[in-house]
C-alpha atoms as a PDB file:
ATOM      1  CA  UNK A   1     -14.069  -3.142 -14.393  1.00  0.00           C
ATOM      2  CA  UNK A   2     -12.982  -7.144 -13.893  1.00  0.00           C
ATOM      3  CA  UNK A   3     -15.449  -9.140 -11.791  1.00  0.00           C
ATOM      4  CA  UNK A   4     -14.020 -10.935  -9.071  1.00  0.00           C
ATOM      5  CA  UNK A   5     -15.718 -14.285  -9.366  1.00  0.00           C
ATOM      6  CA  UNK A   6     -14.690 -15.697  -5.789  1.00  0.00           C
ATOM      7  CA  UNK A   7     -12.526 -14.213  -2.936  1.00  0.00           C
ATOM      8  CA  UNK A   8     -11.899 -16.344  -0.345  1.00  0.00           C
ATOM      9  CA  UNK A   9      -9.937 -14.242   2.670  1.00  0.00           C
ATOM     10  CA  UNK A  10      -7.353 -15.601   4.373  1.00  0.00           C
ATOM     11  CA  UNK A  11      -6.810 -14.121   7.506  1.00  0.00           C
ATOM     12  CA  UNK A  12      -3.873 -13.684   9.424  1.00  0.00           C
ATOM     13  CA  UNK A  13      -3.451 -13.295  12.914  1.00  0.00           C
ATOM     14  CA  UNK A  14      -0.482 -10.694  13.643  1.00  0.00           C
ATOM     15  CA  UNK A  15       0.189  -9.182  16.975  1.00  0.00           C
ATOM     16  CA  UNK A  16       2.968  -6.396  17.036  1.00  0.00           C
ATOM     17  CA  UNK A  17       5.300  -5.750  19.722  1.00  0.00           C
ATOM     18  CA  UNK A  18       2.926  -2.664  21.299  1.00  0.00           C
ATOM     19  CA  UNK A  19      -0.362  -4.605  21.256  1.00  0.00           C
ATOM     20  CA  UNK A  20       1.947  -6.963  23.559  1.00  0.00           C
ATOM     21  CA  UNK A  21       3.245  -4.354  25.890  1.00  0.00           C
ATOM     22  CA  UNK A  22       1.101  -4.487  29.452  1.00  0.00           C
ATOM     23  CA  UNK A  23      -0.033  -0.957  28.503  1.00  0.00           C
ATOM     24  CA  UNK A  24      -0.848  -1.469  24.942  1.00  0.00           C
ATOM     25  CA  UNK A  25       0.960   1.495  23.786  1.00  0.00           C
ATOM     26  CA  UNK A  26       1.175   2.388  20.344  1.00  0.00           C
ATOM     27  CA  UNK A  27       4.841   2.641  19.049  1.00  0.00           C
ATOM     28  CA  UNK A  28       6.576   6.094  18.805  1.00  0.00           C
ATOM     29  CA  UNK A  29       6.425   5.806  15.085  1.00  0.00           C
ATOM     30  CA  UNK A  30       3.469   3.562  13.274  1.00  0.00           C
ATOM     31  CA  UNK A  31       1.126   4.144  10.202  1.00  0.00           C
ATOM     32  CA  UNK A  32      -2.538   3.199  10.692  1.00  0.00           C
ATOM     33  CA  UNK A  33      -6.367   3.451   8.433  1.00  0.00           C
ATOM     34  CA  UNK A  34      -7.654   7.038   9.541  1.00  0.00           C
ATOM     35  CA  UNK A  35     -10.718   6.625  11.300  1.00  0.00           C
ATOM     36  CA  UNK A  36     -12.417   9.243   8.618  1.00  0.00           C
ATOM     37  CA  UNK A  37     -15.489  11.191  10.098  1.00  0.00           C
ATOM     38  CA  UNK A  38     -18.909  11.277   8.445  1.00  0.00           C
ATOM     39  CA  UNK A  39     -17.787  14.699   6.729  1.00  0.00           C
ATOM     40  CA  UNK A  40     -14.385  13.687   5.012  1.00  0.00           C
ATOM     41  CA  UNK A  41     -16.220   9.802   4.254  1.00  0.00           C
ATOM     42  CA  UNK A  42     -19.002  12.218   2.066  1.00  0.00           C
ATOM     43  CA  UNK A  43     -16.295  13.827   0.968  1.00  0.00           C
ATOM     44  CA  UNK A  44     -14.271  10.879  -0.450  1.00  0.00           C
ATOM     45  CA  UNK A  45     -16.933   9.855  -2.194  1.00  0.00           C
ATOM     46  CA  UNK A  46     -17.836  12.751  -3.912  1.00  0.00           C
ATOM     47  CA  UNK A  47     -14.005  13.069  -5.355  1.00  0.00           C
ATOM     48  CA  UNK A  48     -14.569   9.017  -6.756  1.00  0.00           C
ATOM     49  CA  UNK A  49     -12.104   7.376  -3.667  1.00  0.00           C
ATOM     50  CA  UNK A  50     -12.838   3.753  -3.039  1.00  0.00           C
ATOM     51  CA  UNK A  51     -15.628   2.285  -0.875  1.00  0.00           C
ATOM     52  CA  UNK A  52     -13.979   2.644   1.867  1.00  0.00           C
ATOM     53  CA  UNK A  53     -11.263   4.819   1.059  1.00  0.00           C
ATOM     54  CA  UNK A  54      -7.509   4.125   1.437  1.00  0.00           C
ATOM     55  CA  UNK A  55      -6.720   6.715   3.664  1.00  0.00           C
ATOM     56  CA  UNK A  56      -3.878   6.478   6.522  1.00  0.00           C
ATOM     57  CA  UNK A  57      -2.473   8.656   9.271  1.00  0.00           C
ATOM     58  CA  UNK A  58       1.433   8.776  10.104  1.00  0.00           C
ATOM     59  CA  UNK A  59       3.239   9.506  13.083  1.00  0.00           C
ATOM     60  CA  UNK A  60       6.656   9.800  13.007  1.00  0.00           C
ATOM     61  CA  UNK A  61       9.210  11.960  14.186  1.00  0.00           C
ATOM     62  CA  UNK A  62      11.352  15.163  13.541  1.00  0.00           C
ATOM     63  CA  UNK A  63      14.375  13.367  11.413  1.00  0.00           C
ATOM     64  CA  UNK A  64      12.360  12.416   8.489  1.00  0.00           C
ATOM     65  CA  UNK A  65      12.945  13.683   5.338  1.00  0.00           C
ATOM     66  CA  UNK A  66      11.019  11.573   2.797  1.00  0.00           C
ATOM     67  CA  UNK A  67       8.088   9.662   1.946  1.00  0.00           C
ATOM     68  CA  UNK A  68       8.348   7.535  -1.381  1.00  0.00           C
ATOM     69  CA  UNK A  69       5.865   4.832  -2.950  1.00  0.00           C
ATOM     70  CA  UNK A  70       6.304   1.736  -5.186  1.00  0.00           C
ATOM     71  CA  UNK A  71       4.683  -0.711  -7.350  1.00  0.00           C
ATOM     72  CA  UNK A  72       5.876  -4.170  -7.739  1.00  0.00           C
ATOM     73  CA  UNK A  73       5.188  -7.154  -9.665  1.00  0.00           C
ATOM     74  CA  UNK A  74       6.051 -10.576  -8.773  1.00  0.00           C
ATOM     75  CA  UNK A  75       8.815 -12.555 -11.036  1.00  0.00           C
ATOM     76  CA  UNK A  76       9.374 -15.619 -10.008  1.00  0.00           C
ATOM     77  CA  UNK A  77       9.181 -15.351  -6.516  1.00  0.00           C
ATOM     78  CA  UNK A  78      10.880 -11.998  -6.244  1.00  0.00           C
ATOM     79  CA  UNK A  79       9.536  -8.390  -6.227  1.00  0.00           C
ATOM     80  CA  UNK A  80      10.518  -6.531  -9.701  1.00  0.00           C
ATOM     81  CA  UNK A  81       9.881  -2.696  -9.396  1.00  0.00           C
ATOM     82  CA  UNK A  82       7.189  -1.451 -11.825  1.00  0.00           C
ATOM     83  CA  UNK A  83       7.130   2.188 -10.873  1.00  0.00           C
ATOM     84  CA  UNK A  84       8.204   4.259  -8.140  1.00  0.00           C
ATOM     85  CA  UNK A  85       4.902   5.744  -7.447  1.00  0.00           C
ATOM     86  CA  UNK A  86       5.783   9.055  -6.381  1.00  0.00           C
ATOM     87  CA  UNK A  87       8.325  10.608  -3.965  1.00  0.00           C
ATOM     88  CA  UNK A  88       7.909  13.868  -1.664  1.00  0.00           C
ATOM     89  CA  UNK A  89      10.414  15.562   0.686  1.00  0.00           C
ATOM     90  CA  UNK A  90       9.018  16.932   3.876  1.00  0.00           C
ATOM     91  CA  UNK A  91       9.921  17.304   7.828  1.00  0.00           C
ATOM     92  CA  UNK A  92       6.434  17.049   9.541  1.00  0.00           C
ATOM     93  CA  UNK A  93       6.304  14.289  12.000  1.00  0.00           C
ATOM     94  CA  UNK A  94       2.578  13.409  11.149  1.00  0.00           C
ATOM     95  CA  UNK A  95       0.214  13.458   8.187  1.00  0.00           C
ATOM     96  CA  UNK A  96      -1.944  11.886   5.868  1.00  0.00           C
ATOM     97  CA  UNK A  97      -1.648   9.403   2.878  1.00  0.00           C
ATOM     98  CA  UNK A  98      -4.057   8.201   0.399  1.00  0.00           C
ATOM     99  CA  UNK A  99      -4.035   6.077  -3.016  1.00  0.00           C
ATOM    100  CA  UNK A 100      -6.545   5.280  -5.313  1.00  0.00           C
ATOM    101  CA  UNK A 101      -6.290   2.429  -7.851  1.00  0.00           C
ATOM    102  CA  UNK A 102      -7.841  -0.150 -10.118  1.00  0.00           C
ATOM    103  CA  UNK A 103      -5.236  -2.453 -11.760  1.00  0.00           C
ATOM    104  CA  UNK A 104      -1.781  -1.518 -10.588  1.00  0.00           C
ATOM    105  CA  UNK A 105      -0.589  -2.266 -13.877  1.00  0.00           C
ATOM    106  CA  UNK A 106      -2.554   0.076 -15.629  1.00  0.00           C
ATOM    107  CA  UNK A 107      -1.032   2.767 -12.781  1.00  0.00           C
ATOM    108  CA  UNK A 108      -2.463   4.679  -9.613  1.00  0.00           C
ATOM    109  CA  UNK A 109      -2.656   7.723  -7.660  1.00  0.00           C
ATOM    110  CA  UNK A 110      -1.391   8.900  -4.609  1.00  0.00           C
ATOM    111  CA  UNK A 111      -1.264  11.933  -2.147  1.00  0.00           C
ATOM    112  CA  UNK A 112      -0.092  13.051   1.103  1.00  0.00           C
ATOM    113  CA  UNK A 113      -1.093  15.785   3.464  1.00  0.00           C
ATOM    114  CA  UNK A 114       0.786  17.433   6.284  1.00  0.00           C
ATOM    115  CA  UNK A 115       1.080  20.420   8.156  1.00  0.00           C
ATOM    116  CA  UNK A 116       4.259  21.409   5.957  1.00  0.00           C
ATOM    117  CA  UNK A 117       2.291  20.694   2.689  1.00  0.00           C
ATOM    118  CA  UNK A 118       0.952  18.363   0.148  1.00  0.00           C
ATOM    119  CA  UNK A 119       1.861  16.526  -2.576  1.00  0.00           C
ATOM    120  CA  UNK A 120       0.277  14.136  -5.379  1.00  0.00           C
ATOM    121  CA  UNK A 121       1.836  11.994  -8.179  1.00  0.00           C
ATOM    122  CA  UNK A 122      -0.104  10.020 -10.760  1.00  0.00           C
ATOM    123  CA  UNK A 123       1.107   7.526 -12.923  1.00  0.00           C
ATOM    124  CA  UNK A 124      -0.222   5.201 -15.608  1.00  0.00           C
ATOM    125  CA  UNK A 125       1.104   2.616 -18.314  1.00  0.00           C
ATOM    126  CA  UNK A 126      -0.258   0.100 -21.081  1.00  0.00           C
ATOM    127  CA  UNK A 127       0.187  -3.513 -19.098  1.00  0.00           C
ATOM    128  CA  UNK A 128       2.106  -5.646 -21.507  1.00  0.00           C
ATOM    129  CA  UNK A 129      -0.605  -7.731 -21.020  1.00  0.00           C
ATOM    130  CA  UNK A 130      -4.588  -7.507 -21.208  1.00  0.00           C
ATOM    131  CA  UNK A 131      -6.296  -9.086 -17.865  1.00  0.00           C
ATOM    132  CA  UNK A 132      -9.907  -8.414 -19.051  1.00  0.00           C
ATOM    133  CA  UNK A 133     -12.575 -11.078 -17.744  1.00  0.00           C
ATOM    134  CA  UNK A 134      -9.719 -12.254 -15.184  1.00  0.00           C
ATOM    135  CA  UNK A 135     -10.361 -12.660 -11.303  1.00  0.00           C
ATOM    136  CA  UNK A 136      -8.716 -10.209  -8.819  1.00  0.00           C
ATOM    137  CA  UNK A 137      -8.251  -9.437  -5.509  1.00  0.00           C
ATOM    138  CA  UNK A 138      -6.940  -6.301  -3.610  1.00  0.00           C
ATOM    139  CA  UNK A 139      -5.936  -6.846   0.200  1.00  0.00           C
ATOM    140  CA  UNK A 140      -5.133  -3.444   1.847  1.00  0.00           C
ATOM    141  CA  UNK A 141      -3.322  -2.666   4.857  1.00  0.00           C
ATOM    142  CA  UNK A 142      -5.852  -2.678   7.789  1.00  0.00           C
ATOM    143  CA  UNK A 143      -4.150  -2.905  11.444  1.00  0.00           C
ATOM    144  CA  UNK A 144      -1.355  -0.404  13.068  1.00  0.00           C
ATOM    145  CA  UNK A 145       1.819  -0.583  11.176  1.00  0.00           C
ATOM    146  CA  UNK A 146       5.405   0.282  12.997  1.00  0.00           C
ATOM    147  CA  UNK A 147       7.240   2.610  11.128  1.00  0.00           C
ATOM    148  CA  UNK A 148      10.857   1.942  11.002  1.00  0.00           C
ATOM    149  CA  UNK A 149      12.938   3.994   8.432  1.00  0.00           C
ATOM    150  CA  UNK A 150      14.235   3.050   5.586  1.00  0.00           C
ATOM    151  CA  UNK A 151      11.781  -0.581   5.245  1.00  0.00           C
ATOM    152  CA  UNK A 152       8.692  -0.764   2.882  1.00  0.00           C
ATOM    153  CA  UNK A 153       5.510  -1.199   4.165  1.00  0.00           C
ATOM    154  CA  UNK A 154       2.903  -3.072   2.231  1.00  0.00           C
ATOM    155  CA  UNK A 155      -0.217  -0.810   2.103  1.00  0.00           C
ATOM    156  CA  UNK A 156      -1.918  -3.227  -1.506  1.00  0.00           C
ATOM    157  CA  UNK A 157      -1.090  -6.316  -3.174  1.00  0.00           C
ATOM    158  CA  UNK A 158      -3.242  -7.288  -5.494  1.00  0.00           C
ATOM    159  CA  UNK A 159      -3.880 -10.810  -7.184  1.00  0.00           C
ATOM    160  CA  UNK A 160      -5.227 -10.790 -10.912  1.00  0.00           C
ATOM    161  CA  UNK A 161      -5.538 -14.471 -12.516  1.00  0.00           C
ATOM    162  CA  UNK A 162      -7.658 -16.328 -14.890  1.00  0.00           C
ATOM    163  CA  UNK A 163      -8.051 -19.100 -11.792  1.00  0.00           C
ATOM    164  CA  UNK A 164     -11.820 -19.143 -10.656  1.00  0.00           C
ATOM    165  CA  UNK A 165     -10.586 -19.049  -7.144  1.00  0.00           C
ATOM    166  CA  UNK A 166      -8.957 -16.504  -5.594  1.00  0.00           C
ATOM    167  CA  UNK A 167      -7.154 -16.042  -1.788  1.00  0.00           C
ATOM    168  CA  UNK A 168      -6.630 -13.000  -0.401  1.00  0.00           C
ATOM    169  CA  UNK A 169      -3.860 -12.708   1.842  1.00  0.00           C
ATOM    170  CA  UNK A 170      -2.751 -10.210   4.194  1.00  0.00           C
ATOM    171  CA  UNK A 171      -0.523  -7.707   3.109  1.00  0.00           C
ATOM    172  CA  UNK A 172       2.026  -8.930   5.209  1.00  0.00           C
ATOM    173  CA  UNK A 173       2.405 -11.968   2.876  1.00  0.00           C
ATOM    174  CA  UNK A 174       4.616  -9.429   0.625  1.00  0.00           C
ATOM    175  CA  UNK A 175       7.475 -10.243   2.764  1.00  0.00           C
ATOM    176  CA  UNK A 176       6.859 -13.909   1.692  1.00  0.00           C
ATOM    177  CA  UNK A 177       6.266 -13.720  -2.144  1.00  0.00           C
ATOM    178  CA  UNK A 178       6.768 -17.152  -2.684  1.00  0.00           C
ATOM    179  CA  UNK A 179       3.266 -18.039  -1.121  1.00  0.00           C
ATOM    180  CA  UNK A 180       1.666 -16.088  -4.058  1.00  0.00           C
ATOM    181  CA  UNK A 181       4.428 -17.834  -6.779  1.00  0.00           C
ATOM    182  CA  UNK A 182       3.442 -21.294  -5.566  1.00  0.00           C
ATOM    183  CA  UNK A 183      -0.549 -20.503  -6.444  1.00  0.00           C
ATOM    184  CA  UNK A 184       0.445 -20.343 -10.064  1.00  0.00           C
ATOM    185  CA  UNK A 185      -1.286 -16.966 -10.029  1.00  0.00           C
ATOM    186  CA  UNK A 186      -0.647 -14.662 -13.353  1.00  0.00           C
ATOM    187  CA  UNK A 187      -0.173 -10.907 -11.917  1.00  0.00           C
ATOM    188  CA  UNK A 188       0.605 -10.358  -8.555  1.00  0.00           C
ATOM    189  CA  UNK A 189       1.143  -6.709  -7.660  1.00  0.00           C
ATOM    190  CA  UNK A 190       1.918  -4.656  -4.807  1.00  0.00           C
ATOM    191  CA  UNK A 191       2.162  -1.268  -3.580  1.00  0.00           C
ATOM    192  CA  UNK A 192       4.144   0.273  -0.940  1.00  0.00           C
ATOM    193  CA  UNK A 193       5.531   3.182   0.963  1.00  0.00           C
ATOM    194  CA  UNK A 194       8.819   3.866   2.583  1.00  0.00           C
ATOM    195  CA  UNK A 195       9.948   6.606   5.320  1.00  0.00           C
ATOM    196  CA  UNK A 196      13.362   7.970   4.710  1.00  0.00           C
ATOM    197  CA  UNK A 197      15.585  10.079   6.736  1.00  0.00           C
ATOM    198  CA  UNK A 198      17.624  10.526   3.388  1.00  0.00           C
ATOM    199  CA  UNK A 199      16.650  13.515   0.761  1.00  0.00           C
ATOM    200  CA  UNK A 200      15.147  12.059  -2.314  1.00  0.00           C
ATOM    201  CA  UNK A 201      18.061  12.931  -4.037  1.00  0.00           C
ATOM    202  CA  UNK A 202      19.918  10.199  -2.332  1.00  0.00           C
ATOM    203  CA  UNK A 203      16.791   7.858  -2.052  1.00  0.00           C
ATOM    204  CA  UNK A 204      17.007   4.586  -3.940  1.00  0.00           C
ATOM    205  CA  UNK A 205      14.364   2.991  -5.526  1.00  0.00           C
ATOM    206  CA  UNK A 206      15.122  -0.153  -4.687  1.00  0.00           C
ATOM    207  CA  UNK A 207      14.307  -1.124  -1.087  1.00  0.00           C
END
């Protein structure tokens, strides 16, 4: 397991369009952390999840058709695709995710649940390059997420480096790679997940 010598977090202040409404309404369509009760956190931990567990609920809405995850690592300044992660067709307009992970370049796992079914995919692979007795640090997705077909939404991104310092940005900062590329940082990675109203057999890997 690497030791993360220092994290500093860097937080972000985002406010969506609902949190803005006068009501405060959530959007029609919107990922979010599952507030987990005592029973399924006891659970978690008994089948080895993370402290706490990445574990999301989904609402969207009767056109979708698939749910797809990817890995990325950052190339100078742009997103190369390691992996995709895992892909599942299904119709349910709500449901669970979960991934579990300790270097994304060594791999991950990942689920879903809905009413429809379930589904699980697990990769690994050798990383072409060792990162023992580096720093690292994982930022997950924390707030309310709107869903909009079709984009990737950050749920990881983790930062692995021989630097003694580490920040810890919001996922959001996937969307601006170049803020990890000007750090000088050796292995950034990221993990996401994309809606689709396509069947997988016409789902790209690229976003």
């Amino acid at each position: 397991m690497k030791k993360i010598k220092t994290a500093i977090g860097l937080f972000v202040l985002s406010l969506s369009l609902w949190a803005c409404s006068p009501s405060g309404k959530k959007p029609d369509m919107y990922i979010e952390k599952a507030a987990l009760t005592t029973q399924e956190l006891n659970m978690a931990k008994l089948l080895g999840a993370g402290d706490p567990p990445a574990i999301y609920d989904f609402k969207l809405d009767d056109t979708v058709q698939t749910i797809q995850f990817n890995t990325y690592e950052l190339d100078q300044g742009q997103w190369r695709l390691m992996s995709g992660g895992g892909g599942h067709q299904f119709s349910d307009d709500t449901g669970r995710l979960a991934f579990d992970f300790q270097d994304l370049s060594e791999g991950l796992r990942t689920a879903f649940q809905s009413k429809g079914g379930s589904g699980a995919t697990a990769h690994s692979s050798v990383p072409a390059e060792k990162s023992d007795g580096m720093s690292a640090a994982t930022s997950f997705l924390n707030g309310l997420t709107q869903v909009d077909y079709e984009e990737e939404i950050p749920l990881a991104v983790q930062i692995i480096t021989s630097q003694s310092t580490v920040l810890s940005y919001d996922v959001d900062h996937y969307f601006t790679p170049e803020q990890y590329d000007s750090k000088g940082y050796e292995h950034v990675y990221a993990l996401t997940v994309r809606f689709s109203q396509k069947p997988l057999s016409q789902l790209d890997q690229q976003p």
